[in-house]
PDB file of N, CA and C in Angstrom:
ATOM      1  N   UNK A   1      25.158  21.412   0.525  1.00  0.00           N
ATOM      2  CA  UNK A   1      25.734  20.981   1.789  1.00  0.00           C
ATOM      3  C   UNK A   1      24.687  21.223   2.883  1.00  0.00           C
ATOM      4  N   UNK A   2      23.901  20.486   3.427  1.00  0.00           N
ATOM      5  CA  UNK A   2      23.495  20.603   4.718  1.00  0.00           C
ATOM      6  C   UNK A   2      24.127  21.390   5.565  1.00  0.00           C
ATOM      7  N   UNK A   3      22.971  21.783   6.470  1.00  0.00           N
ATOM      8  CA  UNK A   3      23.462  22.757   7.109  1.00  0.00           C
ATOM      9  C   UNK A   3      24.141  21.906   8.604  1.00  0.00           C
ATOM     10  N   UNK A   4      25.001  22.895   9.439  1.00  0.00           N
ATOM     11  CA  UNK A   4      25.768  22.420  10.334  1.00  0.00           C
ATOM     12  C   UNK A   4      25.092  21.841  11.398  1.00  0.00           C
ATOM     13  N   UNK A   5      25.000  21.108  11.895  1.00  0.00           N
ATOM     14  CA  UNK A   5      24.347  20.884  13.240  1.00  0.00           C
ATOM     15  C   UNK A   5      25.059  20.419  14.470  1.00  0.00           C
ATOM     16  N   UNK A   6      25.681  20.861  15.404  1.00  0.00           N
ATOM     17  CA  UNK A   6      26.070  20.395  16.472  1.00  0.00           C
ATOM     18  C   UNK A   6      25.688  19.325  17.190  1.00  0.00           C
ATOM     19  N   UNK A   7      26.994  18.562  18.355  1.00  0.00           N
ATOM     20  CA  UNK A   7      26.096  17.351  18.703  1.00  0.00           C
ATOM     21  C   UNK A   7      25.456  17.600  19.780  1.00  0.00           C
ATOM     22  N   UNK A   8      25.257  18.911  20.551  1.00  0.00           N
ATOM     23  CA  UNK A   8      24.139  18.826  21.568  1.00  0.00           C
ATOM     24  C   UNK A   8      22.209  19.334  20.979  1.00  0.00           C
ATOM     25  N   UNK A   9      22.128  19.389  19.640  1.00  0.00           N
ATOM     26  CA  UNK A   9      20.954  19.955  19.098  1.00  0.00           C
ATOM     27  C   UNK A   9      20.065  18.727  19.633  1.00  0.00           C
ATOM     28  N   UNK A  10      20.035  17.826  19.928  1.00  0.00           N
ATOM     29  CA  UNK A  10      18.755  17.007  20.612  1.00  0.00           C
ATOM     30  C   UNK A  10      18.522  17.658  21.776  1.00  0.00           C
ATOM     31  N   UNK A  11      19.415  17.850  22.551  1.00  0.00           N
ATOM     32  CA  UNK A  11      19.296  18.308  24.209  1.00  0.00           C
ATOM     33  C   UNK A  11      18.617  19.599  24.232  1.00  0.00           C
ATOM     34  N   UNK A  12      19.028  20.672  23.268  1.00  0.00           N
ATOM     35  CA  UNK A  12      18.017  21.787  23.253  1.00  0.00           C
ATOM     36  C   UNK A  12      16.823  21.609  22.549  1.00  0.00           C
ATOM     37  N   UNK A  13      16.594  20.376  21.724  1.00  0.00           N
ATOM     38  CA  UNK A  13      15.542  20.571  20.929  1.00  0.00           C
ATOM     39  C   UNK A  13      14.678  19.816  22.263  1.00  0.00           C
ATOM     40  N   UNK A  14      15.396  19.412  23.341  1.00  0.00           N
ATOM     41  CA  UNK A  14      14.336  18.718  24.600  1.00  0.00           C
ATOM     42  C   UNK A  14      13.894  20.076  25.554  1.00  0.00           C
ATOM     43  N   UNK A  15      14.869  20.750  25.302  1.00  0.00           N
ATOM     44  CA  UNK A  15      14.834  21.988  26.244  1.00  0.00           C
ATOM     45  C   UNK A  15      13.531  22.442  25.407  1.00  0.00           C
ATOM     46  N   UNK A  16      12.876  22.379  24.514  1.00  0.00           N
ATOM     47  CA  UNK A  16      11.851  23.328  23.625  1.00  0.00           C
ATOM     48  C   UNK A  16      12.069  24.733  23.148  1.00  0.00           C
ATOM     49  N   UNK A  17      13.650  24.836  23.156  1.00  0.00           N
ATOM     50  CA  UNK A  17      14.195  25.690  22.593  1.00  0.00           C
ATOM     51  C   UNK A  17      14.470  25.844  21.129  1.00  0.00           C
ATOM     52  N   UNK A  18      14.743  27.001  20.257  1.00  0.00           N
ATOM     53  CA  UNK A  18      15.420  27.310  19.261  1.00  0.00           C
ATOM     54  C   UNK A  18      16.332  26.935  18.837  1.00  0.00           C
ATOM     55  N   UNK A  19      17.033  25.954  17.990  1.00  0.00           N
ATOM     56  CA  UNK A  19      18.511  25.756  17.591  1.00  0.00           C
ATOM     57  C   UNK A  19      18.969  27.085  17.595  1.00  0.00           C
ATOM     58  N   UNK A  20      20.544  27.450  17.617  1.00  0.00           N
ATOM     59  CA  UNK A  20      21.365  27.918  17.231  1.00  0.00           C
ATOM     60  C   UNK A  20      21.624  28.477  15.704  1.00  0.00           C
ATOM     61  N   UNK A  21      21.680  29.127  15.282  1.00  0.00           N
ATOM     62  CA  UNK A  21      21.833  29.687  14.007  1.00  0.00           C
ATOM     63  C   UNK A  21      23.433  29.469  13.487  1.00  0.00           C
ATOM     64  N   UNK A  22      23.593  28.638  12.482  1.00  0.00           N
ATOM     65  CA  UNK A  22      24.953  28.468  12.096  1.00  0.00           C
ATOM     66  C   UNK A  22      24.970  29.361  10.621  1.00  0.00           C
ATOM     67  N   UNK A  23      26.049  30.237  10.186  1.00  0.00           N
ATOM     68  CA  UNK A  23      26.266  30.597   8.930  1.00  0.00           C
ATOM     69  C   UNK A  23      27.768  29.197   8.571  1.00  0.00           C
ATOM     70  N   UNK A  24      27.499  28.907   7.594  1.00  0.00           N
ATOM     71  CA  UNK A  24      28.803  28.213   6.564  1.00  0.00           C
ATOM     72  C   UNK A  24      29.957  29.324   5.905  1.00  0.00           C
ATOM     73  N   UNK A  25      30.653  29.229   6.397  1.00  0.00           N
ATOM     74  CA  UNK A  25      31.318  30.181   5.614  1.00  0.00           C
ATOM     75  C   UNK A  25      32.327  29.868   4.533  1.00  0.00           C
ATOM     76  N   UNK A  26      32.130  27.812   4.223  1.00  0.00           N
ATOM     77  CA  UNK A  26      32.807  27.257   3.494  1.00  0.00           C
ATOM     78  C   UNK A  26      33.288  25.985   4.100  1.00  0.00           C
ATOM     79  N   UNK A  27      33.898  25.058   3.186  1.00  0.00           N
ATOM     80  CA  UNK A  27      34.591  23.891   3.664  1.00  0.00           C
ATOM     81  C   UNK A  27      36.119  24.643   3.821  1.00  0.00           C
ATOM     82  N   UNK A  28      36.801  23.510   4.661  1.00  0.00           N
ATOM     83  CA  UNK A  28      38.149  23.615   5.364  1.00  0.00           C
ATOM     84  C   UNK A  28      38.908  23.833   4.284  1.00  0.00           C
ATOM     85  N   UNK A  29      38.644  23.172   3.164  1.00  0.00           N
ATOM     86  CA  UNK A  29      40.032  23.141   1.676  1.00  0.00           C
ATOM     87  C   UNK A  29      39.282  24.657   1.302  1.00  0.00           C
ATOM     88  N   UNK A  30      38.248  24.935   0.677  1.00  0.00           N
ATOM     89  CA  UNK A  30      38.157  25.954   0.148  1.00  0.00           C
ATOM     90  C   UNK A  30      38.789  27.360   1.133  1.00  0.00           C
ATOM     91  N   UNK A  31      38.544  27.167   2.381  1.00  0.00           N
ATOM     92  CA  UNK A  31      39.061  28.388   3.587  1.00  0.00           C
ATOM     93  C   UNK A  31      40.730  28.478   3.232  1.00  0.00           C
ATOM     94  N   UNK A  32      41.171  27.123   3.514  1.00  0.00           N
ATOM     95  CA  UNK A  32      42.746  26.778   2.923  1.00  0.00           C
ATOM     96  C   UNK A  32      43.743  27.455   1.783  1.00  0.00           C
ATOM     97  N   UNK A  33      42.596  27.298   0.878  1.00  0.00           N
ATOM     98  CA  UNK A  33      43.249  27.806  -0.779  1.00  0.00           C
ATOM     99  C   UNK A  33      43.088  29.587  -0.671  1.00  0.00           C
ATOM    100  N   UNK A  34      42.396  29.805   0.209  1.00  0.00           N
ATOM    101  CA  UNK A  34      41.758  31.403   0.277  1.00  0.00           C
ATOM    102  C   UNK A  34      43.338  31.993   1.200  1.00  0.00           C
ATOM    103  N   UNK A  35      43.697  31.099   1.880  1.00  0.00           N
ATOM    104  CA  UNK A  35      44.450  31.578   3.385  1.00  0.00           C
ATOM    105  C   UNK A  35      45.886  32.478   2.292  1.00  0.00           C
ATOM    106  N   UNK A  36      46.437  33.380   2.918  1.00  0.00           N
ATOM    107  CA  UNK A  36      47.812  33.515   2.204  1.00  0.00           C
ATOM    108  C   UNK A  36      48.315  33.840   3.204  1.00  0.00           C
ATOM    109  N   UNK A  37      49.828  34.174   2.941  1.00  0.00           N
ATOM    110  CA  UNK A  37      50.669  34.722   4.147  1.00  0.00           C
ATOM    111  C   UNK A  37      51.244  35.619   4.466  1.00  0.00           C
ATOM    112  N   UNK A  38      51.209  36.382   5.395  1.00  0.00           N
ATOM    113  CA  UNK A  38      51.421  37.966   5.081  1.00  0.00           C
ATOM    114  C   UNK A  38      53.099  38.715   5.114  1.00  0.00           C
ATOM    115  N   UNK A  39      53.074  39.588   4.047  1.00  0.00           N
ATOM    116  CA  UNK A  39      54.333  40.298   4.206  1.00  0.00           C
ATOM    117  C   UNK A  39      54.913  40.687   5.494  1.00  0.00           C
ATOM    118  N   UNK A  40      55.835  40.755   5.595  1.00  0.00           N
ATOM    119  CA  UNK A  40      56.442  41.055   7.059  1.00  0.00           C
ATOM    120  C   UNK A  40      57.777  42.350   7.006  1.00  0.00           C
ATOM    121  N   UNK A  41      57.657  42.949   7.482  1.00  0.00           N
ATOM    122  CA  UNK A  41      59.225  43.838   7.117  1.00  0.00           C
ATOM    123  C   UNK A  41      59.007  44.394   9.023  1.00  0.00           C
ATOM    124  N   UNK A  42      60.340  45.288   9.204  1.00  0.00           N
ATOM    125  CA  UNK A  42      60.630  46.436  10.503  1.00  0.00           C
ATOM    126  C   UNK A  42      60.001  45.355  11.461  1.00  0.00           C
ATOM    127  N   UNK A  43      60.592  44.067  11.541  1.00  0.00           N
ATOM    128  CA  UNK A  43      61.134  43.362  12.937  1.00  0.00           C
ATOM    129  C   UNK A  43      61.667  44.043  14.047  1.00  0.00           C
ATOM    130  N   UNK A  44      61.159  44.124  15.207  1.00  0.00           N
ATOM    131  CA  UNK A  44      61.192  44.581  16.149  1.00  0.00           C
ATOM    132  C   UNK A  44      61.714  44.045  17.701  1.00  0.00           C
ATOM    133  N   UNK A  45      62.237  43.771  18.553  1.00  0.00           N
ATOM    134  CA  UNK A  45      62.675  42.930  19.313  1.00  0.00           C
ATOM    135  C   UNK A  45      62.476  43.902  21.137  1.00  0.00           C
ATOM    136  N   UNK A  46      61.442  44.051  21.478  1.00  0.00           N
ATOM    137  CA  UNK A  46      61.391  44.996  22.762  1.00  0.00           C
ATOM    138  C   UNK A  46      60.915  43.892  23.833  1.00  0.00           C
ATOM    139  N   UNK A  47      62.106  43.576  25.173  1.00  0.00           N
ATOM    140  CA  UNK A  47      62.145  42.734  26.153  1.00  0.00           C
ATOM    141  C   UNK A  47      61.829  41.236  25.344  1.00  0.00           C
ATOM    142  N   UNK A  48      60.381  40.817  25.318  1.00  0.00           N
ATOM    143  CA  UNK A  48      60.493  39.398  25.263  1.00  0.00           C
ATOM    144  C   UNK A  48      58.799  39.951  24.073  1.00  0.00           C
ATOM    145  N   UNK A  49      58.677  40.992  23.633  1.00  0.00           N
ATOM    146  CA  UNK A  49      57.504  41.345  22.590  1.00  0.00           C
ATOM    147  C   UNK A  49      58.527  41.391  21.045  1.00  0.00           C
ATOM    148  N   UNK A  50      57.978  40.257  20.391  1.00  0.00           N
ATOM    149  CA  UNK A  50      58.472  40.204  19.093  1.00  0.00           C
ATOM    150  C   UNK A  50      57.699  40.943  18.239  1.00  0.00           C
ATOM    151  N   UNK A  51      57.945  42.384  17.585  1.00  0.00           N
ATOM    152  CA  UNK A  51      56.708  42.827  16.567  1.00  0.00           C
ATOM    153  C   UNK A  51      57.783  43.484  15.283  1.00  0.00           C
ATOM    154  N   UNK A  52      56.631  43.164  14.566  1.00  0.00           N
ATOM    155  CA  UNK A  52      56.461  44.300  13.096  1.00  0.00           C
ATOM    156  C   UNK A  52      55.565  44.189  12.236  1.00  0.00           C
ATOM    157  N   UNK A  53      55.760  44.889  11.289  1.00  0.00           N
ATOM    158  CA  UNK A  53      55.040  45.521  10.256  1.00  0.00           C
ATOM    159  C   UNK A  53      54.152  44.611   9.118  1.00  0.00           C
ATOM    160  N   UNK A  54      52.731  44.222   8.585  1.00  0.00           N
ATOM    161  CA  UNK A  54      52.766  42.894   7.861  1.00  0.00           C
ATOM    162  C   UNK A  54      51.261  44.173   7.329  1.00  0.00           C
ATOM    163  N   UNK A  55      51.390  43.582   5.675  1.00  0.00           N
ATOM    164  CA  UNK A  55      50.577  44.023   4.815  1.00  0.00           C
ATOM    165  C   UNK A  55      48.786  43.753   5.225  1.00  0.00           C
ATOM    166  N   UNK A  56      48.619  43.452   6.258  1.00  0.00           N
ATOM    167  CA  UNK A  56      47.463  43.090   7.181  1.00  0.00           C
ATOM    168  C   UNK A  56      47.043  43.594   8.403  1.00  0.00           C
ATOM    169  N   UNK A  57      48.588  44.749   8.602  1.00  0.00           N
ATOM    170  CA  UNK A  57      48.670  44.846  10.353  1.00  0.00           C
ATOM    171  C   UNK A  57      50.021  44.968  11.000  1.00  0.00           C
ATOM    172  N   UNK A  58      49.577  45.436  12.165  1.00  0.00           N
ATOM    173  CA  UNK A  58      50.701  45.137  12.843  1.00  0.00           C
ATOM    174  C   UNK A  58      50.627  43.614  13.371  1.00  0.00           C
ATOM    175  N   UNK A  59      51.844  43.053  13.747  1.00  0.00           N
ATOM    176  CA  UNK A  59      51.825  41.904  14.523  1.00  0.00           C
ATOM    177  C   UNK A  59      52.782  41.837  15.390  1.00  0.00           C
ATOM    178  N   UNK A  60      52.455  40.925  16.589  1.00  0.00           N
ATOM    179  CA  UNK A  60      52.798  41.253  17.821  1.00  0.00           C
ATOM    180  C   UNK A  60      52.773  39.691  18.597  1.00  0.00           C
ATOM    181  N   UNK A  61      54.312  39.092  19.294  1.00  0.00           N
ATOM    182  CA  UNK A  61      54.050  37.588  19.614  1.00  0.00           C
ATOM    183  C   UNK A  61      55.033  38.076  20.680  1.00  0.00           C
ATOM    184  N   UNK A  62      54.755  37.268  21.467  1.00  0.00           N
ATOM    185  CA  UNK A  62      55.889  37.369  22.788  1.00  0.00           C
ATOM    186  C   UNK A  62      56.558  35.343  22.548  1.00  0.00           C
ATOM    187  N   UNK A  63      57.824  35.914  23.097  1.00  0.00           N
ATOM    188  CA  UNK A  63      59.004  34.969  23.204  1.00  0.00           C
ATOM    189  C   UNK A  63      59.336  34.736  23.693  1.00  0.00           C
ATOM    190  N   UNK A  64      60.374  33.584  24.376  1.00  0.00           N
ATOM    191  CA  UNK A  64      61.289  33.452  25.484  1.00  0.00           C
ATOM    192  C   UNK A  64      62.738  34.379  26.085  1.00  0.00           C
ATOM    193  N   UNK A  65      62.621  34.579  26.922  1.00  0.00           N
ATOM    194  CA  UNK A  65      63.532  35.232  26.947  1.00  0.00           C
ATOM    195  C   UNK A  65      64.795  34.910  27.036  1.00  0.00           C
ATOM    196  N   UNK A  66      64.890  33.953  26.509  1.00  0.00           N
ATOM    197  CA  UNK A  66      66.388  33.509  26.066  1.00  0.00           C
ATOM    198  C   UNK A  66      66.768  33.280  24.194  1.00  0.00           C
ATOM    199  N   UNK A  67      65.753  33.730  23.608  1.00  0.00           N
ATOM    200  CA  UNK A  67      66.195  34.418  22.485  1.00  0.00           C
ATOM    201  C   UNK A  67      66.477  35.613  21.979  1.00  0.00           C
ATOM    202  N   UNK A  68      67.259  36.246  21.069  1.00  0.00           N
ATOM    203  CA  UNK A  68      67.436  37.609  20.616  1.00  0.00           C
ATOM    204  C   UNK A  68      67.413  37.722  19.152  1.00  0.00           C
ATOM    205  N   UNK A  69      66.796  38.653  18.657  1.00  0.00           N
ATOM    206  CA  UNK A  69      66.451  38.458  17.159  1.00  0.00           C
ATOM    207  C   UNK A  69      68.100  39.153  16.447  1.00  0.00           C
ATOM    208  N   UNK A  70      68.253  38.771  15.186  1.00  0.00           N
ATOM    209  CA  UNK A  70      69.593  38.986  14.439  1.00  0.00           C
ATOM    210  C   UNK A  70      69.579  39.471  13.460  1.00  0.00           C
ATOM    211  N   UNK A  71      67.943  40.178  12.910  1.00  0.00           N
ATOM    212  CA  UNK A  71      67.850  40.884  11.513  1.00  0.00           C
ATOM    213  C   UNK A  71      66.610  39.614  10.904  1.00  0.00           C
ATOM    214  N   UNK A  72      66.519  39.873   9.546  1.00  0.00           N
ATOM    215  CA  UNK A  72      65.703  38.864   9.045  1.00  0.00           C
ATOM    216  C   UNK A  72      66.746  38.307   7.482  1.00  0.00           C
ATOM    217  N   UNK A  73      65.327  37.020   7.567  1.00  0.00           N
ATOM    218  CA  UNK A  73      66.552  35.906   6.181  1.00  0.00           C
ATOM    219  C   UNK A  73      65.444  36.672   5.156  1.00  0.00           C
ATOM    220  N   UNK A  74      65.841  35.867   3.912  1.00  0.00           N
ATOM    221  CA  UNK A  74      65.064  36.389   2.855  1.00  0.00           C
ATOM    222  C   UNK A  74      64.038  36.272   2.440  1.00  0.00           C
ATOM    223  N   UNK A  75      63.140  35.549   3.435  1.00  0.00           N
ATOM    224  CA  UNK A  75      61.804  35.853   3.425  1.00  0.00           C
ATOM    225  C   UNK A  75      61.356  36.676   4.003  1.00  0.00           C
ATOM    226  N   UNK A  76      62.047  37.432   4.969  1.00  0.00           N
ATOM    227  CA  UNK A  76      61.476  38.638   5.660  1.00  0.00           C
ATOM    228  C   UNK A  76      60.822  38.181   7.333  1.00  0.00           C
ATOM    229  N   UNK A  77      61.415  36.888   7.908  1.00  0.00           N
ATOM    230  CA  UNK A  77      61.295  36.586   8.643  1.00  0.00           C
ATOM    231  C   UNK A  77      62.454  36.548   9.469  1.00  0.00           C
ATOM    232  N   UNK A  78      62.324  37.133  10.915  1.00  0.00           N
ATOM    233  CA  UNK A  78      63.370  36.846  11.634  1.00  0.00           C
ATOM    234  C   UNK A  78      64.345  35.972  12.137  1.00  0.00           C
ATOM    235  N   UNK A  79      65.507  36.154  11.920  1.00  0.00           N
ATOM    236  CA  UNK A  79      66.846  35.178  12.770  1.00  0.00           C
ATOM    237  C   UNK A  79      66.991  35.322  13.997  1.00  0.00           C
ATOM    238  N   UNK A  80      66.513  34.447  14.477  1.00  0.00           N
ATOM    239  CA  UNK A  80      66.306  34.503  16.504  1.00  0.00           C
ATOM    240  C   UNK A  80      67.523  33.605  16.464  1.00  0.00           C
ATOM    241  N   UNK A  81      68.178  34.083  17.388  1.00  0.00           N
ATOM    242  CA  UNK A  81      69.382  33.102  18.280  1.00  0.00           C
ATOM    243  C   UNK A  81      69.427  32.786  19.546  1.00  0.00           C
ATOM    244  N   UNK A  82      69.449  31.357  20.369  1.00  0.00           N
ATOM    245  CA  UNK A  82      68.924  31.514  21.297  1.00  0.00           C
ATOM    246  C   UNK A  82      70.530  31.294  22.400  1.00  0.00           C
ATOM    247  N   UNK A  83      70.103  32.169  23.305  1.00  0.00           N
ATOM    248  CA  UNK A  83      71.316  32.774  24.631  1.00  0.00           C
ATOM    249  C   UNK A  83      71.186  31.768  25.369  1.00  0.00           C
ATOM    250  N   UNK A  84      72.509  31.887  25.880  1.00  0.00           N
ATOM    251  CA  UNK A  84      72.292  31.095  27.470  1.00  0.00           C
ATOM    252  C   UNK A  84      71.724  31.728  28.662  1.00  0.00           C
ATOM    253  N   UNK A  85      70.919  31.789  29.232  1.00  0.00           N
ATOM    254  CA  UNK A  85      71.279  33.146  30.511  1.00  0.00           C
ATOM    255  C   UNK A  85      71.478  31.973  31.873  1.00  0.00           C
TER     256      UNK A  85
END
């Protein structure tokens, strides 16, 4: 695979500058097949910060505040219900 080249590399190669150094770290399908998805458990619900626990980390998303979480389904993902206010 050739290496990457961006489309401004003429403009610096006018500048008499150095390209940029690209590492490959793979094509998009191979990154894809690598990706998995992480466990999740101890859902958390504080003001409008959605967090818990994932075999990678903590994780941490903010929400609207017109939802409220209800426990999780059986994937271990949360049941948000959304309020009127």
């Amino acid at each position: 695979m050739p290496p990457y080249q961006p489309e401004d590399t003429e403009f610096i190669k006018s500048l008499e500058a150095d390209a940029p150094k690209f590492t490959v770290h793979g094509l998009p399908e191979d990154i894809r097949q690598r990706l998995r998805t992480a466990k999740t458990w101890n859902w958390k619900l504080n003001g409008t910060e959605l967090s818990c626990e994932t075999d990678l980390g903590p994780l941490v998303q903010q929400i609207p505040p017109n939802y409220v979480c209800h426990g999780t389904d059986a994937k271990g993902m949360p049941i948000l219900k959304k309020i009127n206010l």
